[in-house]
PDB file of N, CA and C in Angstrom:
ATOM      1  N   UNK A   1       0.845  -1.179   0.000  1.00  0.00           N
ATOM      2  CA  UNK A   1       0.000   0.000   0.000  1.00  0.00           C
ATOM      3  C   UNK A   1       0.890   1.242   0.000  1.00  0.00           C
ATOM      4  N   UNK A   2       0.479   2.176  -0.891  1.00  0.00           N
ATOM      5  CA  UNK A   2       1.028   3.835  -0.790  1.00  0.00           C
ATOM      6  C   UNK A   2       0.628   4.366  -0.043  1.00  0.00           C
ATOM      7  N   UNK A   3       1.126   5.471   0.951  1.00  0.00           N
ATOM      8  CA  UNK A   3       0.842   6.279   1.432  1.00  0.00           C
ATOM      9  C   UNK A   3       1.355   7.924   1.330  1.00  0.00           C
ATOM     10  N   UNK A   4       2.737   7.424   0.249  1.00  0.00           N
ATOM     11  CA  UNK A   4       2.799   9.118  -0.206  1.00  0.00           C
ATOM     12  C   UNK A   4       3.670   8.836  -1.343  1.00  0.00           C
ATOM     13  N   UNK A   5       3.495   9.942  -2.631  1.00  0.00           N
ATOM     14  CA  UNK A   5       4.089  10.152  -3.333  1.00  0.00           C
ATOM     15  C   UNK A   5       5.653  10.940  -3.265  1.00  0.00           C
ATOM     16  N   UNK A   6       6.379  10.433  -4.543  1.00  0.00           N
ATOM     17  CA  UNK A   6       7.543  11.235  -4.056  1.00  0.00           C
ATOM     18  C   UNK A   6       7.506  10.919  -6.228  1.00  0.00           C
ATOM     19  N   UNK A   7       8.284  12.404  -5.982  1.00  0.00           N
ATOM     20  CA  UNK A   7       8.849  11.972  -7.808  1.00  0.00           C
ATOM     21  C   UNK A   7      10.514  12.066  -7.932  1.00  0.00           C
ATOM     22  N   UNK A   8      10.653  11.409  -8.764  1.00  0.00           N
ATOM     23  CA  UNK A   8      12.392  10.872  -9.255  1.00  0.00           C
ATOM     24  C   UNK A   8      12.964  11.602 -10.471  1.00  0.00           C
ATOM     25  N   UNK A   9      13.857  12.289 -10.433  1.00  0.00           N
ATOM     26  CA  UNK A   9      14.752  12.428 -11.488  1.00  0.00           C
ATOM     27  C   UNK A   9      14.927  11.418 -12.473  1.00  0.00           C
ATOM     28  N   UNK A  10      14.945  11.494 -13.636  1.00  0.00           N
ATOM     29  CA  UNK A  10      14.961  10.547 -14.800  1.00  0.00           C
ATOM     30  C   UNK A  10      16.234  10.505 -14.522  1.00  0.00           C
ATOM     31  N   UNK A  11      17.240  11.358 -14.689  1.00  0.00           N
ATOM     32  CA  UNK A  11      18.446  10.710 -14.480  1.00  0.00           C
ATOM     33  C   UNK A  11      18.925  10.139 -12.990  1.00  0.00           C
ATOM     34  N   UNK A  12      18.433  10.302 -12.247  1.00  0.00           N
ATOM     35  CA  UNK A  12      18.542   9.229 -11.106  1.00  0.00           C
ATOM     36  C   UNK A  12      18.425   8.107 -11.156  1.00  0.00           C
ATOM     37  N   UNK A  13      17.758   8.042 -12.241  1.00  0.00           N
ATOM     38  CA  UNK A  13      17.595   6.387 -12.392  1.00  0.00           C
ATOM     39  C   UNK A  13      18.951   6.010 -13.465  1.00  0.00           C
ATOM     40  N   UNK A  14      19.275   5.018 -12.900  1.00  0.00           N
ATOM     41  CA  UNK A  14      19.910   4.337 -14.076  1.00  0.00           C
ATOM     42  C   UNK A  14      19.965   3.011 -14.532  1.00  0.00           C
ATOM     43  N   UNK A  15      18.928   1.992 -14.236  1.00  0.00           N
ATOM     44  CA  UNK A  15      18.577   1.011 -14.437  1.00  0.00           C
ATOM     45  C   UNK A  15      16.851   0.976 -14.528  1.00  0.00           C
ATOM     46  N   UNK A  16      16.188   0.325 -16.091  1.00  0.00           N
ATOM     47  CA  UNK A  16      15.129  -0.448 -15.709  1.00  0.00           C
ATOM     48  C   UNK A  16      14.626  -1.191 -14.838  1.00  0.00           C
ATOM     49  N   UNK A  17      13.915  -1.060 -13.744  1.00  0.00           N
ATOM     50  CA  UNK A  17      13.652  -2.256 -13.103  1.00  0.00           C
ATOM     51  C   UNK A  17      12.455  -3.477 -13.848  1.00  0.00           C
ATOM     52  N   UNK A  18      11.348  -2.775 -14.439  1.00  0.00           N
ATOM     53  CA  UNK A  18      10.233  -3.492 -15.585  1.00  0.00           C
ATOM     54  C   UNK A  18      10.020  -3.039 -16.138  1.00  0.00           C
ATOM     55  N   UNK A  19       8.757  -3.238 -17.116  1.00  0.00           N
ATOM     56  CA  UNK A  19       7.790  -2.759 -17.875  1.00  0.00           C
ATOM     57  C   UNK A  19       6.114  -3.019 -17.610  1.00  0.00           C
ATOM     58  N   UNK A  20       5.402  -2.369 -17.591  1.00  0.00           N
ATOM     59  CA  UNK A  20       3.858  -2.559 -17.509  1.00  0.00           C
ATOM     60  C   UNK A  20       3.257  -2.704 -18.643  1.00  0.00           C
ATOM     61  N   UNK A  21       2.751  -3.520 -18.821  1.00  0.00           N
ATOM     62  CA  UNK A  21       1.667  -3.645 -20.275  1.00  0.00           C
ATOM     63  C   UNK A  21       0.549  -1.790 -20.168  1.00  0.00           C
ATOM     64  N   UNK A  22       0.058  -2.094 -21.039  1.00  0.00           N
ATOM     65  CA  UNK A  22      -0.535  -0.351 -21.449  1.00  0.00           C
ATOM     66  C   UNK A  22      -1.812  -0.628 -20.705  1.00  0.00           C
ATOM     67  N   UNK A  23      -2.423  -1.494 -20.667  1.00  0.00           N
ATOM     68  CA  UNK A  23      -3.655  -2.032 -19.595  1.00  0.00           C
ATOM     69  C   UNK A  23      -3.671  -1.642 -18.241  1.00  0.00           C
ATOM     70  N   UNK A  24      -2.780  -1.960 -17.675  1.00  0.00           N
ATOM     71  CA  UNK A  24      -1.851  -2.111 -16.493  1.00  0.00           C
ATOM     72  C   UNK A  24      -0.870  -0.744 -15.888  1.00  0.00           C
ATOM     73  N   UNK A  25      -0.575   0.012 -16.663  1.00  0.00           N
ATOM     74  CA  UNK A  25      -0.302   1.482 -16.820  1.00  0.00           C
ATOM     75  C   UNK A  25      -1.700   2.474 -16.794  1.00  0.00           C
ATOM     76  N   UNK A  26      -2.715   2.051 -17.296  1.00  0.00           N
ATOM     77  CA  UNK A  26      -3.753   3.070 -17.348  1.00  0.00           C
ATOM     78  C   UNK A  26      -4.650   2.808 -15.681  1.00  0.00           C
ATOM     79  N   UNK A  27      -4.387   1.539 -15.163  1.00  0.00           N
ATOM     80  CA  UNK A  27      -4.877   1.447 -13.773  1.00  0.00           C
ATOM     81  C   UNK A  27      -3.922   1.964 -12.802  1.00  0.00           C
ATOM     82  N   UNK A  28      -2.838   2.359 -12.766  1.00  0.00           N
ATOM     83  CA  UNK A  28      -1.548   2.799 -12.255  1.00  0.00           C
ATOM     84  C   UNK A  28      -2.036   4.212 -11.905  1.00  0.00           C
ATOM     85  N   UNK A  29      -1.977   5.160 -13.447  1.00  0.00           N
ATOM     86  CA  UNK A  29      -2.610   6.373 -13.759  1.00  0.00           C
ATOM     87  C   UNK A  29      -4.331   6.779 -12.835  1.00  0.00           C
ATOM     88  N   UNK A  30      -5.228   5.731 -13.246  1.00  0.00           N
ATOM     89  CA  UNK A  30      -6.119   5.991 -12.791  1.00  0.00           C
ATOM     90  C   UNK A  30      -5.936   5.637 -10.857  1.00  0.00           C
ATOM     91  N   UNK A  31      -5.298   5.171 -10.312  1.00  0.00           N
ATOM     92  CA  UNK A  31      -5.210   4.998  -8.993  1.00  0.00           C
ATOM     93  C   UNK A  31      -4.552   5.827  -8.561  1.00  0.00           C
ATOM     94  N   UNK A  32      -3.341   6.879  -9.265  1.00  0.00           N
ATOM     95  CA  UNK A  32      -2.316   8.125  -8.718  1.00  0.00           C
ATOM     96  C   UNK A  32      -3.422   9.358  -8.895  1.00  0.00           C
ATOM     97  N   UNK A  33      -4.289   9.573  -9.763  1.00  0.00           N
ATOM     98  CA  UNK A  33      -5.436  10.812 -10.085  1.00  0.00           C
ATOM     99  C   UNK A  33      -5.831  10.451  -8.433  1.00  0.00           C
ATOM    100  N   UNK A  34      -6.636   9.257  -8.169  1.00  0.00           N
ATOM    101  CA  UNK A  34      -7.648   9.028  -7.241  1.00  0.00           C
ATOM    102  C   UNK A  34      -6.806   9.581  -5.620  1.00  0.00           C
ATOM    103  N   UNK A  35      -5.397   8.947  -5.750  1.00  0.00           N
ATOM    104  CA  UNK A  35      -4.725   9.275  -4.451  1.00  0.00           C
ATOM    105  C   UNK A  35      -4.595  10.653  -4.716  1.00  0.00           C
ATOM    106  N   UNK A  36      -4.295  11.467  -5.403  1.00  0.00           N
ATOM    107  CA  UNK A  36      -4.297  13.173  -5.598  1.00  0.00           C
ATOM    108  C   UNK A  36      -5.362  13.821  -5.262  1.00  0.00           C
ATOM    109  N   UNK A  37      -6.383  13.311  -5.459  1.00  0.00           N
ATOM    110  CA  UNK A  37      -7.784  13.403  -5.176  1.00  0.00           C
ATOM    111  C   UNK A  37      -8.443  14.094  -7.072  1.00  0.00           C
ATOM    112  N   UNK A  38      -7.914  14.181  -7.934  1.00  0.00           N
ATOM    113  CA  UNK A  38      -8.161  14.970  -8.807  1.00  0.00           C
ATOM    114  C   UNK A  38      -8.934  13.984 -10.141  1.00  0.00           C
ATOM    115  N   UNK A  39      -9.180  12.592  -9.819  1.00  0.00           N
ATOM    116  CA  UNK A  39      -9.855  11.431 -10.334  1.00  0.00           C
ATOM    117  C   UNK A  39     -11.595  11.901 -10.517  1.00  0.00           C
ATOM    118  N   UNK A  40     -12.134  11.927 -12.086  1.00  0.00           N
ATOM    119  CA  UNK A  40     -13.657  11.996 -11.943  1.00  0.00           C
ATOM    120  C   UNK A  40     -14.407  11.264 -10.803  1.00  0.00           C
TER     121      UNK A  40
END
């Protein structure tokens, strides 16, 4: 479970850890709107 967001520098990263199918990315998206509160 999340309880807070934090955002990352692209270059901080320097390894892939996965990939999400595009299905699976749009429930990601729709669950970060809802925790923001900014979700229809």
């Amino acid at each position: 479970m999340v309880d807070k967001i934090t955002t990352v520098r692209r270059t901080s990263v320097q390894t892939r850890v996965g990939r999400l199918p595009a299905a699976l990315m749009v429930e990601v998206e729709r669950s970060v709107l809802t925790f923001l509160g900014v979700a229809d």
